[in-house]
C-alpha atoms as a PDB file:
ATOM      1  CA  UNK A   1      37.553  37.643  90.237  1.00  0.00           C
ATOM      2  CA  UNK A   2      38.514  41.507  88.994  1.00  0.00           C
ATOM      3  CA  UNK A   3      41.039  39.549  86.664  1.00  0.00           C
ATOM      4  CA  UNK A   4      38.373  37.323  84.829  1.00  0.00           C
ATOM      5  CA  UNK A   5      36.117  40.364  84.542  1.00  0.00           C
ATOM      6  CA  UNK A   6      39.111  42.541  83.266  1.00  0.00           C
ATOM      7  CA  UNK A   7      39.480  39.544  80.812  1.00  0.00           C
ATOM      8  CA  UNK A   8      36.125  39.260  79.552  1.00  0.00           C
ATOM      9  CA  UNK A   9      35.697  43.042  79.072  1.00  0.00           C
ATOM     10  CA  UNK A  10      39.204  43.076  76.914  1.00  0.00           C
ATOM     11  CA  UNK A  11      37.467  40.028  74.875  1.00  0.00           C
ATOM     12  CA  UNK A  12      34.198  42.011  74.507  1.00  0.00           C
ATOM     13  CA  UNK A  13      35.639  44.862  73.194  1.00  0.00           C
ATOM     14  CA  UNK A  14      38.506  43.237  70.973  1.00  0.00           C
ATOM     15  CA  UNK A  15      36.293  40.454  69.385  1.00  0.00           C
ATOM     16  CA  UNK A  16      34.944  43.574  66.433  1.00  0.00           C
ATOM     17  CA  UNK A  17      38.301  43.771  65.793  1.00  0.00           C
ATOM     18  CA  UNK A  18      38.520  40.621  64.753  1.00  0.00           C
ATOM     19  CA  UNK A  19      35.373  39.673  63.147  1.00  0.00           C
ATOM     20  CA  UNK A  20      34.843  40.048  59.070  1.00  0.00           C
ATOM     21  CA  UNK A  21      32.109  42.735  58.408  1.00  0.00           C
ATOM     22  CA  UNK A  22      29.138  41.417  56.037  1.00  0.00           C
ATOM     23  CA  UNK A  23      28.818  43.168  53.490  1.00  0.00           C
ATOM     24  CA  UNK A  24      25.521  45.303  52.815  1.00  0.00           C
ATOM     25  CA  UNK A  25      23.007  44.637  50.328  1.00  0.00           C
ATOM     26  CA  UNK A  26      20.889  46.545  49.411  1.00  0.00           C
ATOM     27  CA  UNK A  27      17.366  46.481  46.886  1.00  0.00           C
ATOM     28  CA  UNK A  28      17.842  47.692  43.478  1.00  0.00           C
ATOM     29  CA  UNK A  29      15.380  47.811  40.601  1.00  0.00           C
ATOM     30  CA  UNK A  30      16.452  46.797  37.172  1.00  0.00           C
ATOM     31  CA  UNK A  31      15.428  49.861  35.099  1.00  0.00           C
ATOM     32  CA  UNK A  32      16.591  48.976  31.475  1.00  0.00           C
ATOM     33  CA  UNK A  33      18.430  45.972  29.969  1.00  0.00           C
ATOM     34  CA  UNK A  34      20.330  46.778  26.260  1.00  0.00           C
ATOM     35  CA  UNK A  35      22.707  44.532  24.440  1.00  0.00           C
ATOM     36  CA  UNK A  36      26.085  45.577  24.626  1.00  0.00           C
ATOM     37  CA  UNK A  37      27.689  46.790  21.410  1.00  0.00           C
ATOM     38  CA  UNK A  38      31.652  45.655  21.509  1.00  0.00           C
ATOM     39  CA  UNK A  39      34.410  47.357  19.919  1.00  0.00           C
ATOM     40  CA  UNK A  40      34.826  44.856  17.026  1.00  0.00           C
ATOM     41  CA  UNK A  41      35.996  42.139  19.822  1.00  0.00           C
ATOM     42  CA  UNK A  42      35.133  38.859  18.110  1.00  0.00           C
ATOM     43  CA  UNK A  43      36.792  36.382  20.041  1.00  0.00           C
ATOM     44  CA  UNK A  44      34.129  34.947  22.094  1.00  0.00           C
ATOM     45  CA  UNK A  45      31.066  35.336  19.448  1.00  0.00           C
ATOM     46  CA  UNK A  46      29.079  32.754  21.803  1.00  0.00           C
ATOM     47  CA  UNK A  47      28.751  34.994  24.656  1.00  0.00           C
ATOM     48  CA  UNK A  48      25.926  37.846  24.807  1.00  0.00           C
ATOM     49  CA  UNK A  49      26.654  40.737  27.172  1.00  0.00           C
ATOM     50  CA  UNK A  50      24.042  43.796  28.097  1.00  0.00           C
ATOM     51  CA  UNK A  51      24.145  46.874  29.396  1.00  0.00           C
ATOM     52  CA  UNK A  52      21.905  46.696  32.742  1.00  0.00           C
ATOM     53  CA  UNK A  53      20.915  49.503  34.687  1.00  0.00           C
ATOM     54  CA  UNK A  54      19.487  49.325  38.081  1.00  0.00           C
ATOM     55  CA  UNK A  55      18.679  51.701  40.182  1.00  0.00           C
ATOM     56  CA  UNK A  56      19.755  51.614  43.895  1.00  0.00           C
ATOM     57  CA  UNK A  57      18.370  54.497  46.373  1.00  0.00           C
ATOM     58  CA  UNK A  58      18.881  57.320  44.260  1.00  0.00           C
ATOM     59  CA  UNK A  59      21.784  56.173  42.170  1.00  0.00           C
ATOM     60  CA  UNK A  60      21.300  54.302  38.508  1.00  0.00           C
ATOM     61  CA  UNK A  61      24.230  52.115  37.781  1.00  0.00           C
ATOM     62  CA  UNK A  62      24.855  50.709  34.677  1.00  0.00           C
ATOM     63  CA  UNK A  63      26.546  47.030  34.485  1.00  0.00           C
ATOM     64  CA  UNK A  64      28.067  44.628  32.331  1.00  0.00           C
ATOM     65  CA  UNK A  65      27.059  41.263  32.321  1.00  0.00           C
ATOM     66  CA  UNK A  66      27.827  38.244  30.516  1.00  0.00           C
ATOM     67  CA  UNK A  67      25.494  35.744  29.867  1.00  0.00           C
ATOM     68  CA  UNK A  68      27.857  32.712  29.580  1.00  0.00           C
ATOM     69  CA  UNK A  69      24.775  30.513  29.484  1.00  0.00           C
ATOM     70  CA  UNK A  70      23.050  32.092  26.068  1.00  0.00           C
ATOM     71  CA  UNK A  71      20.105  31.869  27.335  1.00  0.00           C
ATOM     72  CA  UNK A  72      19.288  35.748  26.924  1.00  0.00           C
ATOM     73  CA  UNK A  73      16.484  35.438  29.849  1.00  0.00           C
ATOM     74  CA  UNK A  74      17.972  38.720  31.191  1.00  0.00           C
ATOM     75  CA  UNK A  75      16.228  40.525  28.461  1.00  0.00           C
ATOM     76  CA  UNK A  76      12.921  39.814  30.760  1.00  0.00           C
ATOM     77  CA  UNK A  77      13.706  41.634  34.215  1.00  0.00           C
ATOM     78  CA  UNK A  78      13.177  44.881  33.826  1.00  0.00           C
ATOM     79  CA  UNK A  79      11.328  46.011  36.742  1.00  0.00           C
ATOM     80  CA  UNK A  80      12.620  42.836  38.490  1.00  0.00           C
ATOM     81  CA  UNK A  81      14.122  43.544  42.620  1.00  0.00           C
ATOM     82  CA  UNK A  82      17.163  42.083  43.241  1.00  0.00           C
ATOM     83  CA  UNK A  83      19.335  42.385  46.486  1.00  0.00           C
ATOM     84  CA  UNK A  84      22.653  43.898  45.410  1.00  0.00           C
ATOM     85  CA  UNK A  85      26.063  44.895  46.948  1.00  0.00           C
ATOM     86  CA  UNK A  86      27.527  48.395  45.018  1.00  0.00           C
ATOM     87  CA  UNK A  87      31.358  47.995  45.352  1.00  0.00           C
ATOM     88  CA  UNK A  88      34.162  50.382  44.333  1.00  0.00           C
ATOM     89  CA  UNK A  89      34.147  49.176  40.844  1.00  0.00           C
ATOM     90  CA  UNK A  90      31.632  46.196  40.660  1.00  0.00           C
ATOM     91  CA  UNK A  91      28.393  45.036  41.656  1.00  0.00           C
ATOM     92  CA  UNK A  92      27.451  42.173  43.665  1.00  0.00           C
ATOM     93  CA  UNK A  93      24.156  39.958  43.536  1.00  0.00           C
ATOM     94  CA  UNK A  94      23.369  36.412  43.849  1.00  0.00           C
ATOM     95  CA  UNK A  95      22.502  34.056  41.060  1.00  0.00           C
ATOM     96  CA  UNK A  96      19.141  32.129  41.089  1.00  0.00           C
ATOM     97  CA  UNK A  97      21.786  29.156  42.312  1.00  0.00           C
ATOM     98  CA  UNK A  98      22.750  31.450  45.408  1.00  0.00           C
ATOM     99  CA  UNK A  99      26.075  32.189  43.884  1.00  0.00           C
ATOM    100  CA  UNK A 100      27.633  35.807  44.444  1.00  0.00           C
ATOM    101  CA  UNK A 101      28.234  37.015  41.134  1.00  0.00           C
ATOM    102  CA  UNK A 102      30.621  40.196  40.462  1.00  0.00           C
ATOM    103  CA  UNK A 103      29.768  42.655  37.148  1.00  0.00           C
ATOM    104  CA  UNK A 104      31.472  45.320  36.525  1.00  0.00           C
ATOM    105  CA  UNK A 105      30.277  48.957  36.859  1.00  0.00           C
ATOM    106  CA  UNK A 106      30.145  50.700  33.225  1.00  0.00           C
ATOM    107  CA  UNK A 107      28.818  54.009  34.709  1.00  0.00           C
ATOM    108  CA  UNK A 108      27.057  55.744  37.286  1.00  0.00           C
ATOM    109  CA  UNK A 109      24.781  58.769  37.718  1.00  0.00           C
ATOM    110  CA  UNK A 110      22.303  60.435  40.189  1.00  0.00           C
ATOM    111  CA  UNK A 111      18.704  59.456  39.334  1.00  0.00           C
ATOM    112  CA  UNK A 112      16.930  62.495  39.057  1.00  0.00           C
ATOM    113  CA  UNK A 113      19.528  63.175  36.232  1.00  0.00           C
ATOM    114  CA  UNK A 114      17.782  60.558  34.539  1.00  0.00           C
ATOM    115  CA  UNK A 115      14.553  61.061  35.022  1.00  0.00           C
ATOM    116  CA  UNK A 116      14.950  64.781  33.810  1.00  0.00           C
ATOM    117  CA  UNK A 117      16.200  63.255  30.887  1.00  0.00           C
ATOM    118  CA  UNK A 118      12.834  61.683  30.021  1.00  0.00           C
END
């Protein structure tokens, strides 16, 4: 009996170890989308990319994103929520087809920067 509860206690307390942690999303508000200007890159005329910043607790980060669809309907969420996941480099959010997409992060800065700047 003190061996099976010696056994399940172990378990208990080694199962974290073992289990993937989810990561955390968060809300962020999409503050301002611009139309990227590219370094004379030509090579994929087709695709649009913008500039999107969104602001997430008291951080505004500013993305790239592709729009490898052309359908340009980014240009119409400002002020928009969307649940997103700030990695070292990139952000995270879900497509309207529930697929994680990855941008990555142009730039950062503290918010009250920018609204100071206004």
């Amino acid at each position: 009996m003190l061996k099976s509860l010696f056994l399940i206690i172990i378990c208990a307390i080694a199962l974290p170890a073992f289990c993937e942690s989810s990561a955390k999303y968060e809300v962020a508000t999409v503050i301002d989308v611009k139309p990227h200007q590219s370094a004379g890159d030509s090579s994929s005329p087709a695709v649009s990319s913008y500039e999107v910043s969104v602001k997430v607790a008291g951080t505004v980060y500013v993305v790239l994103y592709s729009d490898t669809l052309g359908t340009g309907t980014v240009r119409y969420i400002p002020g928009r929520e969307v649940l997103v996941h700030i990695g070292k480099n990139t952000l995270t959010y879900n497509d309207i087809s529930g697929r994680s997409q990855e941008v990555p992060i142009i730039s950062q800065k503290s918010a009250t920067k920018v609204s100071q700047l206004k």
